[in-house]
C-alpha atoms as a PDB file:
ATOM      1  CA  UNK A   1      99.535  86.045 105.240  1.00  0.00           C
ATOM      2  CA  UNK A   2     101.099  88.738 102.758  1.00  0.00           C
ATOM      3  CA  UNK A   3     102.665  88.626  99.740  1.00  0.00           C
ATOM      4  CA  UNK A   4     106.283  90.065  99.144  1.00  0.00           C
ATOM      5  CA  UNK A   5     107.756  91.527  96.149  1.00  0.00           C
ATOM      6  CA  UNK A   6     111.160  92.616  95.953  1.00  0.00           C
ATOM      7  CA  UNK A   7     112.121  95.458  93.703  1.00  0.00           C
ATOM      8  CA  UNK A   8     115.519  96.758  91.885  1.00  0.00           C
ATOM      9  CA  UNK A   9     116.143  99.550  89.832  1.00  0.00           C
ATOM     10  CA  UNK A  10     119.266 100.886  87.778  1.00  0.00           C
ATOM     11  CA  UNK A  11     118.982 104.609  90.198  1.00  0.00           C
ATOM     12  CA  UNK A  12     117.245 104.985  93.623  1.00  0.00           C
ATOM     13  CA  UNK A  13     113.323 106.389  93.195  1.00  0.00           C
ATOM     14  CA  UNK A  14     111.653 108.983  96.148  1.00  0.00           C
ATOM     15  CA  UNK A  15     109.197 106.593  96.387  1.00  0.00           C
ATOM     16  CA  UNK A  16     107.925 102.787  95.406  1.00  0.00           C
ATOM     17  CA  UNK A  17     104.689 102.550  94.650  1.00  0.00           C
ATOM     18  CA  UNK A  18     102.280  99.779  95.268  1.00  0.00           C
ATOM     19  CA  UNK A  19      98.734 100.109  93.972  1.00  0.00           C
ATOM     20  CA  UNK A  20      96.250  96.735  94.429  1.00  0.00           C
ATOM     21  CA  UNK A  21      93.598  96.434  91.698  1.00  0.00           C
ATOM     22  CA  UNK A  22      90.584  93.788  92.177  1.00  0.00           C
ATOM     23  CA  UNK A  23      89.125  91.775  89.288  1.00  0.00           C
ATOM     24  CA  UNK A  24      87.138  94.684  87.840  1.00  0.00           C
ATOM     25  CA  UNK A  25      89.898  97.071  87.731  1.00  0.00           C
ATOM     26  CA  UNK A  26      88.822  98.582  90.808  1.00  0.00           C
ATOM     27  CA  UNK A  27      91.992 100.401  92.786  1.00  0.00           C
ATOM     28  CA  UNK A  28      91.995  98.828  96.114  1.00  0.00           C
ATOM     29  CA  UNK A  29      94.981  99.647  97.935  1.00  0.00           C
ATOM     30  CA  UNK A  30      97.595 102.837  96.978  1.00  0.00           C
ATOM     31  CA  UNK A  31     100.881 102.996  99.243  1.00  0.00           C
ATOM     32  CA  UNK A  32     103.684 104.953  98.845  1.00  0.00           C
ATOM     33  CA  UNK A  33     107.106 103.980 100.330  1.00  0.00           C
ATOM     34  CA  UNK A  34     110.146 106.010 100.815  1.00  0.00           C
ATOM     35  CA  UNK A  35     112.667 104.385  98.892  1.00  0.00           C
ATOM     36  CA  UNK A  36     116.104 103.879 100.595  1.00  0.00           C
ATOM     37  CA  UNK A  37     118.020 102.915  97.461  1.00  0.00           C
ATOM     38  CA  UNK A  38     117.572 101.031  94.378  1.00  0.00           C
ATOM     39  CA  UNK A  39     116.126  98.170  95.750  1.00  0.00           C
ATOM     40  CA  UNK A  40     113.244  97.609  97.588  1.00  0.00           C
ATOM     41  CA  UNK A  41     110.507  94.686  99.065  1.00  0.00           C
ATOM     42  CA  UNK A  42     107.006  96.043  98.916  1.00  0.00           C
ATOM     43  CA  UNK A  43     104.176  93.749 100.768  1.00  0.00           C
ATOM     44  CA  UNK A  44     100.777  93.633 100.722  1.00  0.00           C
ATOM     45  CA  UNK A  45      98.981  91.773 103.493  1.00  0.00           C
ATOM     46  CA  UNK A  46      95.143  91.210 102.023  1.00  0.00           C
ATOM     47  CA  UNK A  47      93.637  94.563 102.998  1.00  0.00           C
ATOM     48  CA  UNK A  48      92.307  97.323 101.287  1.00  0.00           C
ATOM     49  CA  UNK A  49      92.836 101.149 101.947  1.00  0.00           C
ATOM     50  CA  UNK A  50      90.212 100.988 104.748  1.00  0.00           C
ATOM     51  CA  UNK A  51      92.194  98.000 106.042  1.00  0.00           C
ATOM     52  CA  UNK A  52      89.556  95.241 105.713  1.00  0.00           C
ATOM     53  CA  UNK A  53      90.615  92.479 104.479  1.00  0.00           C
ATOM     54  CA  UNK A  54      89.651  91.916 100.588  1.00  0.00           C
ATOM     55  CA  UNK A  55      87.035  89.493  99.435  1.00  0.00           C
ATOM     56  CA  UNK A  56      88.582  85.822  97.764  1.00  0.00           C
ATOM     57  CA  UNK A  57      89.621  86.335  94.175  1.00  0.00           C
ATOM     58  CA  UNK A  58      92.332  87.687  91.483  1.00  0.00           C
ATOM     59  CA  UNK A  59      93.984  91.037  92.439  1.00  0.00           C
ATOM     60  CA  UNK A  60      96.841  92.529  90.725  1.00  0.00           C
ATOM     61  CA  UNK A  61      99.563  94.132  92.303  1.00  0.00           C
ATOM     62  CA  UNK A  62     100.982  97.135  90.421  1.00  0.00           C
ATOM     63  CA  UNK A  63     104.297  98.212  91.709  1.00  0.00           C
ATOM     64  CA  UNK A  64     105.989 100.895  90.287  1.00  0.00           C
ATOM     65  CA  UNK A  65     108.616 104.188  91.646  1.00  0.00           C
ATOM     66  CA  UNK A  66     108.117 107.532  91.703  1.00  0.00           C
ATOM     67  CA  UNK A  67     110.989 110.111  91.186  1.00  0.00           C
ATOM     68  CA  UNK A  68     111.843 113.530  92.821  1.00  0.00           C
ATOM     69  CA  UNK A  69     109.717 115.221  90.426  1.00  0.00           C
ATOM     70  CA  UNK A  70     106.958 113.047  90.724  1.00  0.00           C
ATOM     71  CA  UNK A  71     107.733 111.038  87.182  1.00  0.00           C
ATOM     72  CA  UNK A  72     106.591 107.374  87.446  1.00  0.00           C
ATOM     73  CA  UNK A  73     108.923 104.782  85.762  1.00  0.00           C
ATOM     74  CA  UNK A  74     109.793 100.936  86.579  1.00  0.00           C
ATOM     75  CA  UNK A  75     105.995  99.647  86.463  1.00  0.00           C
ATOM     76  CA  UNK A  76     105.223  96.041  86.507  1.00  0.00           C
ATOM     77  CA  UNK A  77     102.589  94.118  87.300  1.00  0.00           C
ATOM     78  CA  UNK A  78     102.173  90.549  89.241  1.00  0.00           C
ATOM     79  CA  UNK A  79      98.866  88.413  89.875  1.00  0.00           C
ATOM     80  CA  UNK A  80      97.787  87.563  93.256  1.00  0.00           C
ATOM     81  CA  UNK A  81      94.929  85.103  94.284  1.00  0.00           C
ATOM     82  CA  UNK A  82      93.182  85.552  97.498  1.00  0.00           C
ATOM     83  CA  UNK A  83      91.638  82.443  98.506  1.00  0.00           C
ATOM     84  CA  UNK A  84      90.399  81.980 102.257  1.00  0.00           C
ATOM     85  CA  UNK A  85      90.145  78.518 102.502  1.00  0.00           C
ATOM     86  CA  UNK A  86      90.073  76.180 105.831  1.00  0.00           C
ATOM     87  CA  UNK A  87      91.646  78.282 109.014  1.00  0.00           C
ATOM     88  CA  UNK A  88      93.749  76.587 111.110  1.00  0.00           C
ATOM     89  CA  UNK A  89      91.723  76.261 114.657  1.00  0.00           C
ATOM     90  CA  UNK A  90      95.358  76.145 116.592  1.00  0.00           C
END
């Protein structure tokens, strides 16, 4: 599963920014996107930079844009919980 947030600002960034942060403030996951206008949809699918998937718990997802001289602006923040309850056996 992954989580989707969508993104709009009032001019087009160089880049969004998505940084994951685990319940001790611990950065987990930094991505950069190339932004392709003002509005974008930034996802995060569970994993951390190495790509294993994080442990069950509260993460925050800080997304953010970065402009062409590297000035971040737009940050907000939203709450995810990981929870890896019953898999499906199908």
């Amino acid at each position: 599963d992954a989580v989707a947030v969508d993104a709009v600002l009032p001019s087009a960034p160089r880049w969004w920014i998505l940084e994951v942060y685990d319940e001790n403030d611990v950065l987990r996951l930094h991505e950069r996107v190339a932004a392709s206008g003002v509005a974008g949809v930034l996802q995060w699918d569970g994993r951390d930079d190495a790509g294993i998937v994080v442990d069950a718990g509260s993460y925050t997802l800080q997304i953010g844009a970065e402009d062409w001289d590297g000035q971040r602006s737009g940050t907000c923040d939203r709450l995810v919980i990981v929870d890896h309850g019953p898999q499906d056996p199908s």
